[in-house]
Protein backbone atom coordinates (compact mmCIF):
# COMPACT_ATOMS: atom_id res chain seq x y z
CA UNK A 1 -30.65 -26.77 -55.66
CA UNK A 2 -28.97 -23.67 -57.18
CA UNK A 3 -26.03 -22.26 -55.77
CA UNK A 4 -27.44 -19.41 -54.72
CA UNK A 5 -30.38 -20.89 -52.87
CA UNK A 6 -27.81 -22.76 -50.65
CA UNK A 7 -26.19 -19.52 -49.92
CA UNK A 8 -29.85 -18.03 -49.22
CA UNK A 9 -30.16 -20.52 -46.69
CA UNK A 10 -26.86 -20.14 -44.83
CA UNK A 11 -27.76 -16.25 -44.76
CA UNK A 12 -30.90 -16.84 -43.46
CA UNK A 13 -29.25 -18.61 -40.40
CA UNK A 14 -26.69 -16.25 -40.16
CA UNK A 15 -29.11 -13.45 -39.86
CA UNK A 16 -30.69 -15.52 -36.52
CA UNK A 17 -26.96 -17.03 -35.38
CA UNK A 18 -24.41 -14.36 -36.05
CA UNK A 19 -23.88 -13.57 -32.45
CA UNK A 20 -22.54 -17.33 -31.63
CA UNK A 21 -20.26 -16.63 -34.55
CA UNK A 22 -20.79 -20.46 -36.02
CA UNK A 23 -18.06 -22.34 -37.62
CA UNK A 24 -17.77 -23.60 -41.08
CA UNK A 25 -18.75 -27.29 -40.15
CA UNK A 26 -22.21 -26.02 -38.32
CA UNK A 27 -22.48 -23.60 -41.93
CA UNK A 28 -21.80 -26.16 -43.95
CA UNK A 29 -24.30 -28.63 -42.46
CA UNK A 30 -27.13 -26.46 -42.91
CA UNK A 31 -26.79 -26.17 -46.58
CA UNK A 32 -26.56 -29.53 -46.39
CA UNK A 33 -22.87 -30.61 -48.12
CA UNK A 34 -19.57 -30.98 -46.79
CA UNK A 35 -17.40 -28.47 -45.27
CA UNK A 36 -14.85 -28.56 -48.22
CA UNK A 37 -17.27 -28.62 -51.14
CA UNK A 38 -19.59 -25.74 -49.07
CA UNK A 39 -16.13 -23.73 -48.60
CA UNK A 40 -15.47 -24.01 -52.09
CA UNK A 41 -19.15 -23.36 -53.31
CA UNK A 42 -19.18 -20.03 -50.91
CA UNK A 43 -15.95 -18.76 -51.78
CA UNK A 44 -16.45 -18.72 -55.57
CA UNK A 45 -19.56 -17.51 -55.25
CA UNK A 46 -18.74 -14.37 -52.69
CA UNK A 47 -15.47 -13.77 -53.51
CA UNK A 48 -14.65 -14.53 -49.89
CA UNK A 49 -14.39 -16.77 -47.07
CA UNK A 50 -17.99 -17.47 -45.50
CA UNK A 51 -15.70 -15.87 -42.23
CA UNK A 52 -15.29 -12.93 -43.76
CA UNK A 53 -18.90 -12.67 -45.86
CA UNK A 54 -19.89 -13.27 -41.89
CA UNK A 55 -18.28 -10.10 -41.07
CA UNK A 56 -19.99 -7.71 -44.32
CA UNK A 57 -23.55 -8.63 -42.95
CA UNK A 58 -23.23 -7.15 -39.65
CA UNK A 59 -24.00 -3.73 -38.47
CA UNK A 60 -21.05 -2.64 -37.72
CA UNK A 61 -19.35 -2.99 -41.22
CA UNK A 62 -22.46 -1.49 -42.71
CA UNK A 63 -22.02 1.89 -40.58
CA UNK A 64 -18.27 1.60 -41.34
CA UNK A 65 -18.99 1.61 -44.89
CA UNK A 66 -21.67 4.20 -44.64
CA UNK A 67 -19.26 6.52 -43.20
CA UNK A 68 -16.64 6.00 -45.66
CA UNK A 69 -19.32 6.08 -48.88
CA UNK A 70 -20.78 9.20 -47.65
CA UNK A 71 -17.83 11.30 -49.09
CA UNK A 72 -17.67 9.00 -51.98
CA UNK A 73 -20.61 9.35 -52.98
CA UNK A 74 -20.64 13.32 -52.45
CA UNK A 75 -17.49 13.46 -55.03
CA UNK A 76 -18.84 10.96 -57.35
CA UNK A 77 -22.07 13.48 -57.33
CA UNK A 78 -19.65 16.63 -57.57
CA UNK A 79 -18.08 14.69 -60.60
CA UNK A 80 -21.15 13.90 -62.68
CA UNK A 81 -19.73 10.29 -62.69
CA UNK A 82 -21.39 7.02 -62.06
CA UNK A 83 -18.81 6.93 -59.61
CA UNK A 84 -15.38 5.21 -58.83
CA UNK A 85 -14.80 1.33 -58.26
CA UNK A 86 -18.69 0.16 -59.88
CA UNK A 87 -18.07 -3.66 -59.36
CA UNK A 88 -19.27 -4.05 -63.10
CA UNK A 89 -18.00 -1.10 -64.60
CA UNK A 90 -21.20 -0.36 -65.97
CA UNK A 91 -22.18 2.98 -68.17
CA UNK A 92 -26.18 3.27 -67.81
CA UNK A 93 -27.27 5.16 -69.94
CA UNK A 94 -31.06 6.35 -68.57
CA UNK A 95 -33.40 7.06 -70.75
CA UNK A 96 -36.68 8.38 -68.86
CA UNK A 97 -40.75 7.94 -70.82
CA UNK A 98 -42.61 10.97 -71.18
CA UNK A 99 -45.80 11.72 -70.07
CA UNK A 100 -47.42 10.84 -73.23
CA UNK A 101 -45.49 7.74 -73.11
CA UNK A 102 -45.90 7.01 -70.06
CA UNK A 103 -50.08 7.33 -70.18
CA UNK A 104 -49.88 4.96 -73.65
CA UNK A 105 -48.59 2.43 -71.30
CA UNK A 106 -46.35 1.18 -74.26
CA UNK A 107 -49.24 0.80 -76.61
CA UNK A 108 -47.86 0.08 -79.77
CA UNK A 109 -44.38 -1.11 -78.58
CA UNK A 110 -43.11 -4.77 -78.50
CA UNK A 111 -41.62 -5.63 -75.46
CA UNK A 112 -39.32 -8.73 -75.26
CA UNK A 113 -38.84 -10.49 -71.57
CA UNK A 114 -37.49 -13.66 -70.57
CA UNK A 115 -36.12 -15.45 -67.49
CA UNK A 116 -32.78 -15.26 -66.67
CA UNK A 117 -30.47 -16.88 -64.08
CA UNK A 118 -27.95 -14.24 -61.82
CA UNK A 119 -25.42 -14.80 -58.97
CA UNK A 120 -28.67 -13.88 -56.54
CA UNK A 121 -31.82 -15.88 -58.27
CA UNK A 122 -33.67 -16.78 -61.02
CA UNK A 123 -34.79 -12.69 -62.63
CA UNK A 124 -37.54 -11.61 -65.27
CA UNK A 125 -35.78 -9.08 -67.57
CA UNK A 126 -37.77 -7.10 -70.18
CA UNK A 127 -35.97 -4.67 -73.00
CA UNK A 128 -38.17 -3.50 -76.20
CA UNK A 129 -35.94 -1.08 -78.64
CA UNK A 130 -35.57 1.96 -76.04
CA UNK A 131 -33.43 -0.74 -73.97
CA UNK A 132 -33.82 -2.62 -70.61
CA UNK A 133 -37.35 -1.47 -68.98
CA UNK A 134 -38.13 -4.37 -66.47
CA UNK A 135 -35.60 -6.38 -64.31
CA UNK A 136 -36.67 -7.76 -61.05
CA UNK A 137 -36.05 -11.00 -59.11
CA UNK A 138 -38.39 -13.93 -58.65
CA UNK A 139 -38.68 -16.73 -56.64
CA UNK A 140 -38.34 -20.16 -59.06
CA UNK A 141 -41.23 -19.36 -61.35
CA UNK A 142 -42.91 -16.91 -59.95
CA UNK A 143 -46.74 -15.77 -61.94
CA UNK A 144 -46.37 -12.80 -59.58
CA UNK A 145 -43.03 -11.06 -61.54
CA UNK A 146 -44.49 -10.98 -65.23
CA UNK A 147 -48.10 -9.85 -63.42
CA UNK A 148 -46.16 -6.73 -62.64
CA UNK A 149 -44.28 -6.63 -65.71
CA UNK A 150 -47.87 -6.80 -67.18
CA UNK A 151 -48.74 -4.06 -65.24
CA UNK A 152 -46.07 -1.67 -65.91
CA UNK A 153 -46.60 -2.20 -70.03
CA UNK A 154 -50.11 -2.96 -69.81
CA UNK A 155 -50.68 -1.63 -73.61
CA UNK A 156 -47.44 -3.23 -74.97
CA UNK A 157 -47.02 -6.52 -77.01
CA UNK A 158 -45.46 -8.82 -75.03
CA UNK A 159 -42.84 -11.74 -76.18
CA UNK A 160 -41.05 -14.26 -74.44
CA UNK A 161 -37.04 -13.93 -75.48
CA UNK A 162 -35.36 -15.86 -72.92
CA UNK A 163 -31.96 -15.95 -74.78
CA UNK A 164 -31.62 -11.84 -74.89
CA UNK A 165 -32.72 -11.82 -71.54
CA UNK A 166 -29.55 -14.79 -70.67
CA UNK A 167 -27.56 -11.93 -72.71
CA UNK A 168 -28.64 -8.94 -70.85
CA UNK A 169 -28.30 -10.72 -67.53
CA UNK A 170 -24.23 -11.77 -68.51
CA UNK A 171 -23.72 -7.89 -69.16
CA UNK A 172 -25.47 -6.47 -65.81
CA UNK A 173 -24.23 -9.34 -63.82
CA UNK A 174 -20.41 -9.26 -65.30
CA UNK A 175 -17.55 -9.28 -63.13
CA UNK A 176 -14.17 -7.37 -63.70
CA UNK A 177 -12.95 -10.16 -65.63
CA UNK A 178 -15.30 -9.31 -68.21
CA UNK A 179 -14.67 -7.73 -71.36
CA UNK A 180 -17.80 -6.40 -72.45
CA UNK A 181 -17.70 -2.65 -71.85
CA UNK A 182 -20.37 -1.14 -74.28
CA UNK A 183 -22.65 1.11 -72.65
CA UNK A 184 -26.37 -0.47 -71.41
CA UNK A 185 -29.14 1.72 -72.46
CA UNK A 186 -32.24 1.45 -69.78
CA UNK A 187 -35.85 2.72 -70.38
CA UNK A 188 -37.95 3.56 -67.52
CA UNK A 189 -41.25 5.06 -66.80
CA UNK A 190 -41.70 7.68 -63.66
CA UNK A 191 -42.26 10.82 -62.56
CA UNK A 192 -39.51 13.73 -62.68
CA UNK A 193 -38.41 13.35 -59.26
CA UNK A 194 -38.55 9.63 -59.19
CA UNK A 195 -35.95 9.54 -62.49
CA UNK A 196 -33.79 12.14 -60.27
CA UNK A 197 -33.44 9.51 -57.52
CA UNK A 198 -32.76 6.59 -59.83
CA UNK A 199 -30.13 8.86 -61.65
CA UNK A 200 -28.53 9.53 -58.09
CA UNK A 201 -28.56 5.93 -57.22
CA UNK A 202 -26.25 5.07 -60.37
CA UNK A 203 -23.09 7.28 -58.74
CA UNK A 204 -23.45 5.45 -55.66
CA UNK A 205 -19.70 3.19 -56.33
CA UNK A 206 -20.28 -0.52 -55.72
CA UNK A 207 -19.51 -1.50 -52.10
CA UNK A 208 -20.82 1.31 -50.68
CA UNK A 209 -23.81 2.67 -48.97
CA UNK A 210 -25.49 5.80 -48.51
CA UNK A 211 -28.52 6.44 -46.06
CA UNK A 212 -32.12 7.93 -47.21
CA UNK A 213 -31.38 11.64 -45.52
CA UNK A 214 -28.32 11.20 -47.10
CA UNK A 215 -29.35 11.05 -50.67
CA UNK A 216 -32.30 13.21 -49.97
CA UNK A 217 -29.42 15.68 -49.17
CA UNK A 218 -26.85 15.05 -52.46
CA UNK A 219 -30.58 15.94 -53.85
CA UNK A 220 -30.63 19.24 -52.31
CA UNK A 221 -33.22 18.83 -50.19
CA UNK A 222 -32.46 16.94 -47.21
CA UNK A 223 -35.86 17.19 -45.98
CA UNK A 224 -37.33 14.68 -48.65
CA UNK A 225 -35.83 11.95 -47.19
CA UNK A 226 -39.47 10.12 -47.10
CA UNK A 227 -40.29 10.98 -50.78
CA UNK A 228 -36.52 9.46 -51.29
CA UNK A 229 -37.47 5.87 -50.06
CA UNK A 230 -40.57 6.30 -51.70
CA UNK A 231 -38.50 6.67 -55.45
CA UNK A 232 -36.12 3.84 -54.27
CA UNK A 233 -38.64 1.29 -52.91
CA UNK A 234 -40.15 1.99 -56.78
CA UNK A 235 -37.22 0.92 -58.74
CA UNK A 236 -38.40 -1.00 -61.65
CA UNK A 237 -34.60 -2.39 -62.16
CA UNK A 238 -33.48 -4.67 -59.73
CA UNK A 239 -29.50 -4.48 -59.19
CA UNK A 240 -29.20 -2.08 -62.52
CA UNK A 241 -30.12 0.92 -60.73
CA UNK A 242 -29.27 -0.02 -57.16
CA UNK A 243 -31.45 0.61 -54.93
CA UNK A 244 -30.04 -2.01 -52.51
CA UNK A 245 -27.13 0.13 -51.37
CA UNK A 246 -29.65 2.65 -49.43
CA UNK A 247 -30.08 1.55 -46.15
CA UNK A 248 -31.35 3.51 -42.62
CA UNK A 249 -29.03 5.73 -40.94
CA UNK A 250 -28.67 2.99 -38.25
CA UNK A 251 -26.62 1.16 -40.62
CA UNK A 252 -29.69 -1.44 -40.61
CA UNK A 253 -30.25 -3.84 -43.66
CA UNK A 254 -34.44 -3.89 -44.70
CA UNK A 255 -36.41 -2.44 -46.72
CA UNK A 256 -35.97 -4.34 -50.00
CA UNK A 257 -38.54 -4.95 -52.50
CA UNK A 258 -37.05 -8.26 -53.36
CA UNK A 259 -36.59 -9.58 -50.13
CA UNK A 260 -33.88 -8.05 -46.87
CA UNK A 261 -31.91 -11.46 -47.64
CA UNK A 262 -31.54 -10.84 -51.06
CA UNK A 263 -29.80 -6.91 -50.38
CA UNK A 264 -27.63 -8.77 -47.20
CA UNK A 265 -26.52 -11.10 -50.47
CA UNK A 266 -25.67 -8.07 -52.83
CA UNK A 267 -24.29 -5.79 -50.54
CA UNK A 268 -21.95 -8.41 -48.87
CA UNK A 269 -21.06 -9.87 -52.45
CA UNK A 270 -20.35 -6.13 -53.64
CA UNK A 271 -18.46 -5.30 -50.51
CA UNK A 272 -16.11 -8.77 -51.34
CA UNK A 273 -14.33 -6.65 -53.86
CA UNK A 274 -13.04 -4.42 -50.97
CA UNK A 275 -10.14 -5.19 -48.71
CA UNK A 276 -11.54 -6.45 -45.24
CA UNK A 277 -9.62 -6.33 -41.70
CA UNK A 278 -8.75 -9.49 -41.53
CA UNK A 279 -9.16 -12.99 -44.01
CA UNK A 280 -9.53 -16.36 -42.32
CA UNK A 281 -9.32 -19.76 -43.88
CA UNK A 282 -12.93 -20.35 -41.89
């Protein structure tokens, strides 16, 4: 089992057990190893104690965080930045299809996708010579993810590279340590005001959150807060543009295309890199 479906697990239990607050022996036991091998297994992977992880998934440090992001975000905006603190210190550089493009459905264009292994799941990743155009996660071997991939290129020739997409994933996936700092060049198709939205969404700084109204607002028109989620829920790339740090104004976790465990898993891993009230050795 991968170490990321064990931690699936132990969020899926958390998500039905938080209240009782449940100790690292009863954690431990339901991913099935022992407390000091599940510690260590959690804390590399999160960055933090399963304690403190505990702590990011709950509603309360969501609404904490969306009222810190929401100025944040509004200077990162004001800036023209991607925004301060990115956990990967990315540079996205968005390159949108045109219409005619866009109706060719990549006819004529080779487009090179493979599977890939990331800190949340096994991911299909697609690039042709424009740059990164598919990334989305998928459950073990999932027909389901190239389907769509199919369906977004359905003119395109299509060719299994699974080492550039192990290369691409390194390089969206990278931590601080990381060296690599060369700029990632992404290729999407949409309309005008879906492109917007994804452009917005890359100045949204790692471990933070911003709600639908308020992005509809940094738009300038806080009244397309519908048409917002709409462009977000359409993301074609998972985690690269991302889409998982828009929540409800309640401060509520759902609404993910790939799954409400899977953004609880990202947004708690992202928020690891921030300084939390307290630490525990739990």
């Amino acid at each position: 089992m991968q170490a990321y479906e064990r931690i699936e697990r132990v969020i899926h239990y958390l998500e039905s057990h938080h209240a009782a607050q449940p100790d690292l022996a009863t954690l431990a036991a339901h991913a099935g190893m022992s407390p000091f091998h599940f510690h260590r297994l959690f804390s590399t992977w999160a960055g933090v104690t399963p304690k403190d992880f505990l702590q990011c998934l709950t509603v309360a440090h969501a609404k904490a965080l969306l009222r810190e992001g929401a100025s944040v975000f509004d200077a990162a905006l004001d800036a023209g930045l991607s925004g301060p603190g990115r956990l990967h210190d990315l540079c996205v550089t968005l390159e949108a299809a045109t219409p005619g493009e866009v109706k060719r459905g990549g006819a004529g264009c080779t487009v090179s996708y493979g599977r890939a292994e990331s800190p949340f799941g096994a991911c299909l990743i697609a690039a042709n010579e424009r740059g990164v155009c598919h990334l989305a996660f998928e459950d073990r071997d999932d027909a389901a993810a190239l389907d769509a991939l199919r369906a977004e290129w359905p003119h395109a020739s299509l060719e299994r590279d699974d080492a550039q997409a192990a290369e691409i994933a390194q390089r969206v996936f990278r931590t601080h340590a990381d060296a690599a700092t060369r700029p990632l060049r992404a290729y999407v198709q949409g309309t005008a005001f879906q492109v917007r939205v994804w452009r917005a969404l890359l100045r949204i700084p790692a471990g933070m959150l911003v709600t639908y109204g308020g992005l509809a607002s940094a738009l300038g028109d806080p009244r397309s807060a519908r048409a917002v989620g709409t462009a977000v829920g359409r993301n074609p790339l998972a985690f690269l543009i991302p889409c998982h740090r828009v929540i409800r104004e309640t401060g509520v976790v759902g609404g993910y295309r790939w799954g409400t465990t899977r953004k609880r898993a990202i947004l708690a891993w992202e928020s690891a890199t921030r300084p939390l009230n307290a630490h525990s050795d739990v």
